[in-house]
Each structure stands twice: as structure tokens, then as C-alpha cells.
PDB file of N, CA and C in Angstrom:
ATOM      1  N   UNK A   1       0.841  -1.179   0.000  1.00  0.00           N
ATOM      2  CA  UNK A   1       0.000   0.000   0.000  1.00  0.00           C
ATOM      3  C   UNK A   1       0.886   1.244   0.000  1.00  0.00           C
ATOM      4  N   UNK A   2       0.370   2.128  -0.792  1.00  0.00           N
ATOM      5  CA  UNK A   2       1.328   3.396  -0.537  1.00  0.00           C
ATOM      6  C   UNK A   2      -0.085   4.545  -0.553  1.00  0.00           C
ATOM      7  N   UNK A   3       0.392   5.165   0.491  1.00  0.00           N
ATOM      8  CA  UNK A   3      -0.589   6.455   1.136  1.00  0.00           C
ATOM      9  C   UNK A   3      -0.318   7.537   0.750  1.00  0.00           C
ATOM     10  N   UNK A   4      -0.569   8.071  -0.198  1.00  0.00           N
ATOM     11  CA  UNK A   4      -0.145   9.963  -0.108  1.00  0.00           C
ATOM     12  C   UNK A   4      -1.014  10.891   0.135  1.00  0.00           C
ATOM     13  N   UNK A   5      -2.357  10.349   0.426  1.00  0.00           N
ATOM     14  CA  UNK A   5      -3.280  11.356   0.820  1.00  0.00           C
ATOM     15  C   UNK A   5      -2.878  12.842   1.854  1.00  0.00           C
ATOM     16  N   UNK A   6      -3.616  13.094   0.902  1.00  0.00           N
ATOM     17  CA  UNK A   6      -3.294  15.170   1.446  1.00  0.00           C
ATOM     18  C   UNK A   6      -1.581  15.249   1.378  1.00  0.00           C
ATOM     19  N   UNK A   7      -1.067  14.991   0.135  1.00  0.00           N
ATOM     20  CA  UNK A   7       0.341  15.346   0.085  1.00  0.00           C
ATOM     21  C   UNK A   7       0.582  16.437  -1.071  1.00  0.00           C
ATOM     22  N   UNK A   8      -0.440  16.900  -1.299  1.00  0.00           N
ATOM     23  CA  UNK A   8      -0.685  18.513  -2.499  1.00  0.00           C
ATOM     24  C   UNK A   8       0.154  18.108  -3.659  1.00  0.00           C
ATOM     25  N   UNK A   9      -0.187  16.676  -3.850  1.00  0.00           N
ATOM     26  CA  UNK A   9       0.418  16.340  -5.637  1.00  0.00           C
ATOM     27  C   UNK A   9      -0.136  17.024  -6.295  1.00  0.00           C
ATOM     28  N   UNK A  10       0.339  17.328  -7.770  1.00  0.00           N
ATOM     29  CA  UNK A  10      -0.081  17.752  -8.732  1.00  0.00           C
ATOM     30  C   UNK A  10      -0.082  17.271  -9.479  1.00  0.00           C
ATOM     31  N   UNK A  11      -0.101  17.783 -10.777  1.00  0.00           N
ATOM     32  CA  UNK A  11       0.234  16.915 -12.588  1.00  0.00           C
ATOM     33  C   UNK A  11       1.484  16.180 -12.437  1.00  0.00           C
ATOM     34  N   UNK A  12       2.545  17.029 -12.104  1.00  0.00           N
ATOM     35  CA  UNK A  12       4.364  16.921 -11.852  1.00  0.00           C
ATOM     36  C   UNK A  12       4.208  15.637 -11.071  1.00  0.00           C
ATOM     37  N   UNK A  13       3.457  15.625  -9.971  1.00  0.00           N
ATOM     38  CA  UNK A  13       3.601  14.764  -8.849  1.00  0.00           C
ATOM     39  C   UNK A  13       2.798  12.903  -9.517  1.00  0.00           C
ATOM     40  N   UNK A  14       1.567  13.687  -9.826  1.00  0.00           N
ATOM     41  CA  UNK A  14       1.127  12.363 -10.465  1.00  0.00           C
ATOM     42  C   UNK A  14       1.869  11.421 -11.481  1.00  0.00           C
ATOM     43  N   UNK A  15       2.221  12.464 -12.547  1.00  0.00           N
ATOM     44  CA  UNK A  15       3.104  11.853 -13.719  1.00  0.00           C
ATOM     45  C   UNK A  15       4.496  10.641 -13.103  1.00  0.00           C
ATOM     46  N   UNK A  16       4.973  11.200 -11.857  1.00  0.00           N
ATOM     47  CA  UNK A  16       6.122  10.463 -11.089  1.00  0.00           C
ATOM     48  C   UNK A  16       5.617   9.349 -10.426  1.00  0.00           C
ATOM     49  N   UNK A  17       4.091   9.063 -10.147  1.00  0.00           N
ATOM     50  CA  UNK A  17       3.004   8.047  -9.569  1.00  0.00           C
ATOM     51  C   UNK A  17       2.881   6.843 -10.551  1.00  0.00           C
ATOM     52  N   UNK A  18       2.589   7.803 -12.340  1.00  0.00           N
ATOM     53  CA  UNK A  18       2.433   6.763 -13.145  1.00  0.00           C
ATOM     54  C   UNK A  18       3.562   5.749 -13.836  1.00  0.00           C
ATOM     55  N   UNK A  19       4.702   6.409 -13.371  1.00  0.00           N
ATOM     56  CA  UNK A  19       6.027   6.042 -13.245  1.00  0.00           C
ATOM     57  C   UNK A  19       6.621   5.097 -12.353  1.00  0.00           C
ATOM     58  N   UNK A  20       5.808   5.096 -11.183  1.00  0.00           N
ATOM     59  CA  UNK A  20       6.167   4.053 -10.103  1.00  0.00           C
ATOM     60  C   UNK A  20       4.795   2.857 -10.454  1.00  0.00           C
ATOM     61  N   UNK A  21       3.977   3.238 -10.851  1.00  0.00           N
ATOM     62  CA  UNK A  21       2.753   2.075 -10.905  1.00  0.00           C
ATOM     63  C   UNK A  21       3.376   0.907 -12.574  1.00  0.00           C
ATOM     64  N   UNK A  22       3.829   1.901 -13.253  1.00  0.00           N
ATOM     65  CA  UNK A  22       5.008   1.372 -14.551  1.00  0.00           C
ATOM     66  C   UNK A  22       5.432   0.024 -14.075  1.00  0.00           C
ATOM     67  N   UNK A  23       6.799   0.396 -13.084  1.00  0.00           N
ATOM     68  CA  UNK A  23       8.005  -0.347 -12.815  1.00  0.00           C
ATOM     69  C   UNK A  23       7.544  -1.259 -11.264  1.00  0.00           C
ATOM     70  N   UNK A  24       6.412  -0.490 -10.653  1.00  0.00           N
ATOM     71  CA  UNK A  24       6.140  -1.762  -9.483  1.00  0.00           C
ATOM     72  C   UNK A  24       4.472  -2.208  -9.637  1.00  0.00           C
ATOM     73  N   UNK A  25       4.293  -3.300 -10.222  1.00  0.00           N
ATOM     74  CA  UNK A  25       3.572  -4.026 -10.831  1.00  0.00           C
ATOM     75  C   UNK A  25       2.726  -4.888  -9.513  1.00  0.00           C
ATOM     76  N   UNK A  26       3.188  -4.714  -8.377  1.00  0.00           N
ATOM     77  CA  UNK A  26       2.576  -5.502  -7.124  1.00  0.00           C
ATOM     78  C   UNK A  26       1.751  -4.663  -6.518  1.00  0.00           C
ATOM     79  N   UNK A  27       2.074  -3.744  -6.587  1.00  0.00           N
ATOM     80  CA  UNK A  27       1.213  -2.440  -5.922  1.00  0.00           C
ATOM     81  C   UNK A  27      -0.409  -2.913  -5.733  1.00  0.00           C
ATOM     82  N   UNK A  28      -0.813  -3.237  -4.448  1.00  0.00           N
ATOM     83  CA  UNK A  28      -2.389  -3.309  -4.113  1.00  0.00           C
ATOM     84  C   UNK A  28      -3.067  -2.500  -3.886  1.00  0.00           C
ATOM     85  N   UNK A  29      -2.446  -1.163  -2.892  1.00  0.00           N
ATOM     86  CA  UNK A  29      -3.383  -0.276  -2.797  1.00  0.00           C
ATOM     87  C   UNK A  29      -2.567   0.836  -2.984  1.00  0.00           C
ATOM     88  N   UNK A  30      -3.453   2.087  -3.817  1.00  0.00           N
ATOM     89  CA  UNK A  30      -2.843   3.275  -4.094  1.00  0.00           C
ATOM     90  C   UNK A  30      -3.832   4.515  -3.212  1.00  0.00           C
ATOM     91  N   UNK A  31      -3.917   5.448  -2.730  1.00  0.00           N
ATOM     92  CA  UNK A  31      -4.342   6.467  -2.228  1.00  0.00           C
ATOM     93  C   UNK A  31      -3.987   7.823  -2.321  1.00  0.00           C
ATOM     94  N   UNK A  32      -4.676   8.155  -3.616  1.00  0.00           N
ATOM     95  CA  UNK A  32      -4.428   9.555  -3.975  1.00  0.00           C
ATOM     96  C   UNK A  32      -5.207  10.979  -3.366  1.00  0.00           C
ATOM     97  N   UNK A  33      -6.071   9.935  -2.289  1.00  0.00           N
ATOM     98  CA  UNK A  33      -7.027  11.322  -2.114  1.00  0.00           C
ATOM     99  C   UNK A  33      -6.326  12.767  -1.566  1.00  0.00           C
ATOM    100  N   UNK A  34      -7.380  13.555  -1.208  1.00  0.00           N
ATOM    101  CA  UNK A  34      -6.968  14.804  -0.922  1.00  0.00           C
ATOM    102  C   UNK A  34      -5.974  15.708  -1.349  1.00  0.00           C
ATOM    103  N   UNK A  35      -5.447  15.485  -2.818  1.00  0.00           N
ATOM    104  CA  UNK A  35      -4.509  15.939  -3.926  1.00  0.00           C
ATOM    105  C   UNK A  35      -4.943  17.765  -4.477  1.00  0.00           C
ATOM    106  N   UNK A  36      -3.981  17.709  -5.453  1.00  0.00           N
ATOM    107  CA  UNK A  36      -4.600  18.493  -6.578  1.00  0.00           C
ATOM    108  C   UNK A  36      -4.339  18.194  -7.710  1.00  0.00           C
ATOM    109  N   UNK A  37      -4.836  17.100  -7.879  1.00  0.00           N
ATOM    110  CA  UNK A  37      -4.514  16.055  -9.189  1.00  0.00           C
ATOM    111  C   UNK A  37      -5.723  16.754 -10.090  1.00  0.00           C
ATOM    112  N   UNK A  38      -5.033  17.038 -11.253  1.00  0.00           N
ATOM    113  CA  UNK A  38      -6.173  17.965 -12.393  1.00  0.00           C
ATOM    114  C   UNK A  38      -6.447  16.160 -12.995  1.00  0.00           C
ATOM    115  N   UNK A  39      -7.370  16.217 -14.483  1.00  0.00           N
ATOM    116  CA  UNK A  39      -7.847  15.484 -15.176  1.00  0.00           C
ATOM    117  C   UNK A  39      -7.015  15.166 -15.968  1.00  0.00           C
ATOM    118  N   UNK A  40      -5.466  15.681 -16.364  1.00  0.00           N
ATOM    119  CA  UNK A  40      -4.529  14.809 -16.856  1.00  0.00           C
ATOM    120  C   UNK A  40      -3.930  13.860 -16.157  1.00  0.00           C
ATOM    121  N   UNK A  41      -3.594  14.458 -14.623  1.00  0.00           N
ATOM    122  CA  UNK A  41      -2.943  13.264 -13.567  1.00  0.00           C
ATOM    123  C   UNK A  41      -3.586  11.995 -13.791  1.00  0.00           C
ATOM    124  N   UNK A  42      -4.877  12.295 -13.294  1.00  0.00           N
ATOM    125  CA  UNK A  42      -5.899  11.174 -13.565  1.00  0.00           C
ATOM    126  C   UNK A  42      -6.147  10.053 -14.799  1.00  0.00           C
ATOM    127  N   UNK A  43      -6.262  10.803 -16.078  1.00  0.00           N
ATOM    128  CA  UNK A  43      -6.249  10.091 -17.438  1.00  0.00           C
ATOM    129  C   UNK A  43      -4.675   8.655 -16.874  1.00  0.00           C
ATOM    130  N   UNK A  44      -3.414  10.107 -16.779  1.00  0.00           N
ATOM    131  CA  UNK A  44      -2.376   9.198 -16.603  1.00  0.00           C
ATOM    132  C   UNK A  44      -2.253   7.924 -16.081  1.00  0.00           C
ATOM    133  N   UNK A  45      -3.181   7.981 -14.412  1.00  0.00           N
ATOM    134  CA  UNK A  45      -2.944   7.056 -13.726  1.00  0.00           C
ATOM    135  C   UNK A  45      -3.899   6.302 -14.521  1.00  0.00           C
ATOM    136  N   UNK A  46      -5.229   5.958 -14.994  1.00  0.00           N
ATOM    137  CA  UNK A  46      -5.649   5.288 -15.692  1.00  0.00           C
ATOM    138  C   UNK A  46      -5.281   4.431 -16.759  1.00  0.00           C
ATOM    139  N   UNK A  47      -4.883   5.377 -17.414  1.00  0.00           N
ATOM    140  CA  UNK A  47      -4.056   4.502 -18.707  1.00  0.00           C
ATOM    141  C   UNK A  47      -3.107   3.531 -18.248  1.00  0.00           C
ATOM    142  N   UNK A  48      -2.143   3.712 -17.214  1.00  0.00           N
ATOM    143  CA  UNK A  48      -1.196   2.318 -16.263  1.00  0.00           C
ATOM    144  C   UNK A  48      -2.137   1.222 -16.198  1.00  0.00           C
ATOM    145  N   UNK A  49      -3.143   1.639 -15.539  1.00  0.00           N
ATOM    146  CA  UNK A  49      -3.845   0.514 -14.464  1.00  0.00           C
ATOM    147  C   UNK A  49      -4.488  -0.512 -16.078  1.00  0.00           C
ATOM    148  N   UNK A  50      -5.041   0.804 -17.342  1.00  0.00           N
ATOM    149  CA  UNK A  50      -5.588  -0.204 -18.292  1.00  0.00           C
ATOM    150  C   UNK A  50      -4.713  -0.895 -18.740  1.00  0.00           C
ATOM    151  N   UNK A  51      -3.378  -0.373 -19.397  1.00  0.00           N
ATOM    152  CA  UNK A  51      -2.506  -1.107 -19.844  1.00  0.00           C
ATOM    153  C   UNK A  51      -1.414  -1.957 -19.862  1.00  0.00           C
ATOM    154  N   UNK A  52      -1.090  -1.798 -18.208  1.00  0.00           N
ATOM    155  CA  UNK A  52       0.108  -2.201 -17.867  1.00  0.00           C
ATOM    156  C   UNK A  52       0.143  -3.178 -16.067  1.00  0.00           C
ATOM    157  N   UNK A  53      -0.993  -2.515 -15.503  1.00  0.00           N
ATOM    158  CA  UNK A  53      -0.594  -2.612 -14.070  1.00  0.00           C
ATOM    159  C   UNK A  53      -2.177  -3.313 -14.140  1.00  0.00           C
ATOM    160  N   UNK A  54      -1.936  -4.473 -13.235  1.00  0.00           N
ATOM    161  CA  UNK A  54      -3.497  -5.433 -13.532  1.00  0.00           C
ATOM    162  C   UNK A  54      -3.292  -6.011 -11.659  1.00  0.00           C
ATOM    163  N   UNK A  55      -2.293  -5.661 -11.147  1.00  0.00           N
ATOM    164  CA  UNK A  55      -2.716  -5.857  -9.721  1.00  0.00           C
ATOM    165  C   UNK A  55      -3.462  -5.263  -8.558  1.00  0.00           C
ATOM    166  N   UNK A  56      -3.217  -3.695  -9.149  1.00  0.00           N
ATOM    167  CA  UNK A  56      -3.372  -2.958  -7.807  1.00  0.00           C
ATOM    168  C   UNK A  56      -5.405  -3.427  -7.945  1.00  0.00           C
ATOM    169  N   UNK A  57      -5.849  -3.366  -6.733  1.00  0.00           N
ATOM    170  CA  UNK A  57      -7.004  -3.213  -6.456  1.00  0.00           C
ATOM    171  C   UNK A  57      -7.841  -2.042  -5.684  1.00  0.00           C
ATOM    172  N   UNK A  58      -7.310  -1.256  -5.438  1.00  0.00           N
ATOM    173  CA  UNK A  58      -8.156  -0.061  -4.802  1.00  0.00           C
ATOM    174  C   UNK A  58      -7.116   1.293  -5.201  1.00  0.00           C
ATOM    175  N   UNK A  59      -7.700   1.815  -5.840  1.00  0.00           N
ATOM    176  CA  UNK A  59      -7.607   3.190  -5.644  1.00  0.00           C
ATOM    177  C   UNK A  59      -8.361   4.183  -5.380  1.00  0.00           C
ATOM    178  N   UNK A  60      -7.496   5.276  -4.501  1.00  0.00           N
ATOM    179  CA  UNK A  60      -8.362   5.975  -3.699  1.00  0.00           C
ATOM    180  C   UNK A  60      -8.192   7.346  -4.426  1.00  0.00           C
ATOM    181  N   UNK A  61      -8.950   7.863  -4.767  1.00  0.00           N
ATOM    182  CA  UNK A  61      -8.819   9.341  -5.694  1.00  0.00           C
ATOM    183  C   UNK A  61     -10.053  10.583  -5.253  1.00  0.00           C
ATOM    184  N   UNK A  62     -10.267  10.411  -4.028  1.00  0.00           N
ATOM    185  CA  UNK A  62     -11.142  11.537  -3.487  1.00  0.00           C
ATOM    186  C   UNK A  62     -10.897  12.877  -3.860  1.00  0.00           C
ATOM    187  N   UNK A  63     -11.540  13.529  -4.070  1.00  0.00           N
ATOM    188  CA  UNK A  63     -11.394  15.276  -3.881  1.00  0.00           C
ATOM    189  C   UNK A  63     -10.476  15.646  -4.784  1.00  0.00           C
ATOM    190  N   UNK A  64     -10.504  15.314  -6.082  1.00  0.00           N
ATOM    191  CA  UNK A  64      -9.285  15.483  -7.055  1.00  0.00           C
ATOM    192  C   UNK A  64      -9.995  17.530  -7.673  1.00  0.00           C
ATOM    193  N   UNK A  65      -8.893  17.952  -8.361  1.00  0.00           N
ATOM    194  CA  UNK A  65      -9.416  19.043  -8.746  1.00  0.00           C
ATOM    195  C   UNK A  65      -9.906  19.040 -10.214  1.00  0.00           C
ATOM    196  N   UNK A  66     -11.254  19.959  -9.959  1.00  0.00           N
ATOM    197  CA  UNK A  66     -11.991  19.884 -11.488  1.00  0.00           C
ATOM    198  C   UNK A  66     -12.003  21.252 -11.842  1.00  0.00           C
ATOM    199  N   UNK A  67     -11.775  21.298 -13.190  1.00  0.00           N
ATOM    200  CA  UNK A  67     -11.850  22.575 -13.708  1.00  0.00           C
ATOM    201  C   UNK A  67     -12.139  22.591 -15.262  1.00  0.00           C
ATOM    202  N   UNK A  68     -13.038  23.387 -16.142  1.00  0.00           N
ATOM    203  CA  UNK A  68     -13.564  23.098 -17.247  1.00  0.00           C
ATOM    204  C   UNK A  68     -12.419  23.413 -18.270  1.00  0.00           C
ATOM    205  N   UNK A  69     -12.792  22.639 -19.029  1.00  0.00           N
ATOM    206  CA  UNK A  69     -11.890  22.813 -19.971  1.00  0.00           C
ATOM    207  C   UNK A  69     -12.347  23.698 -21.497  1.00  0.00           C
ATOM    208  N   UNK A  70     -11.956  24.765 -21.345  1.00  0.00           N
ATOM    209  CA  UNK A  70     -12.004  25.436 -22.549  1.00  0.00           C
ATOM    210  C   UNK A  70     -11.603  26.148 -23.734  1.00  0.00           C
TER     211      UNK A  70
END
């Protein structure tokens, strides 16, 4: 399990997340809540979990930041 809740990640911070979910493939639980993970962090971590990473089972992504895109 790795915890980072309320650790004020960002894009920068996430992108270095989808980088560790890459290369450690055992990973069960992830906990991103209480971030400021925009909707690219997010896409990012997604795309791992579809394409690459088939272990982890819970992720936690509470309270991410939304903002429209225009």
C-alpha cells in the first residue's frame, strides 16, 4: 500500500506516480485522495492501471481538482 493522501500532488507529482505504478507491478493499494490532481494526472494514472498494471485493487482518488476545460 502506498498512502499519499493530502500530500498537495499535482500533474508533476502524479506523472512520477504513473512512473512508479510502470516499474512496481505488485502495488495493491494506491491512495491519492486529498490531492490536486487535475484530469490529466488522472487520465495518466488510468491509462497504467488499463494497460500495464493489472494488480493494484483499490484506488483511492477523493477530492481530485476539477476545472472546465475550454
Amino acid at each position: 500500500m502506498l498512502n499519499l493522501n493530502g500530500n498537495k500532488i499535482k500533474t508533476n507529482g502524479t506523472m512520477m506516480v504513473t512512473e512508479l505504478l510502470f516499474s512496481h507491478d505488485k502495488m495493491l493499494s494506491l491512495n491519492l485522495g486529498n490531492n490536486k490532481i487535475e484530469h490529466d494526472g488522472i487520465i495518466g494514472i488510468l491509462s497504467v492501471l488499463n494497460s500495464s498494471n493489472y494488480t493494484l485493487e483499490e484506488l483511492n482518488i477523493d477530492n481530485p481538482v476539477y476545472r472546465t476545460i475550454c
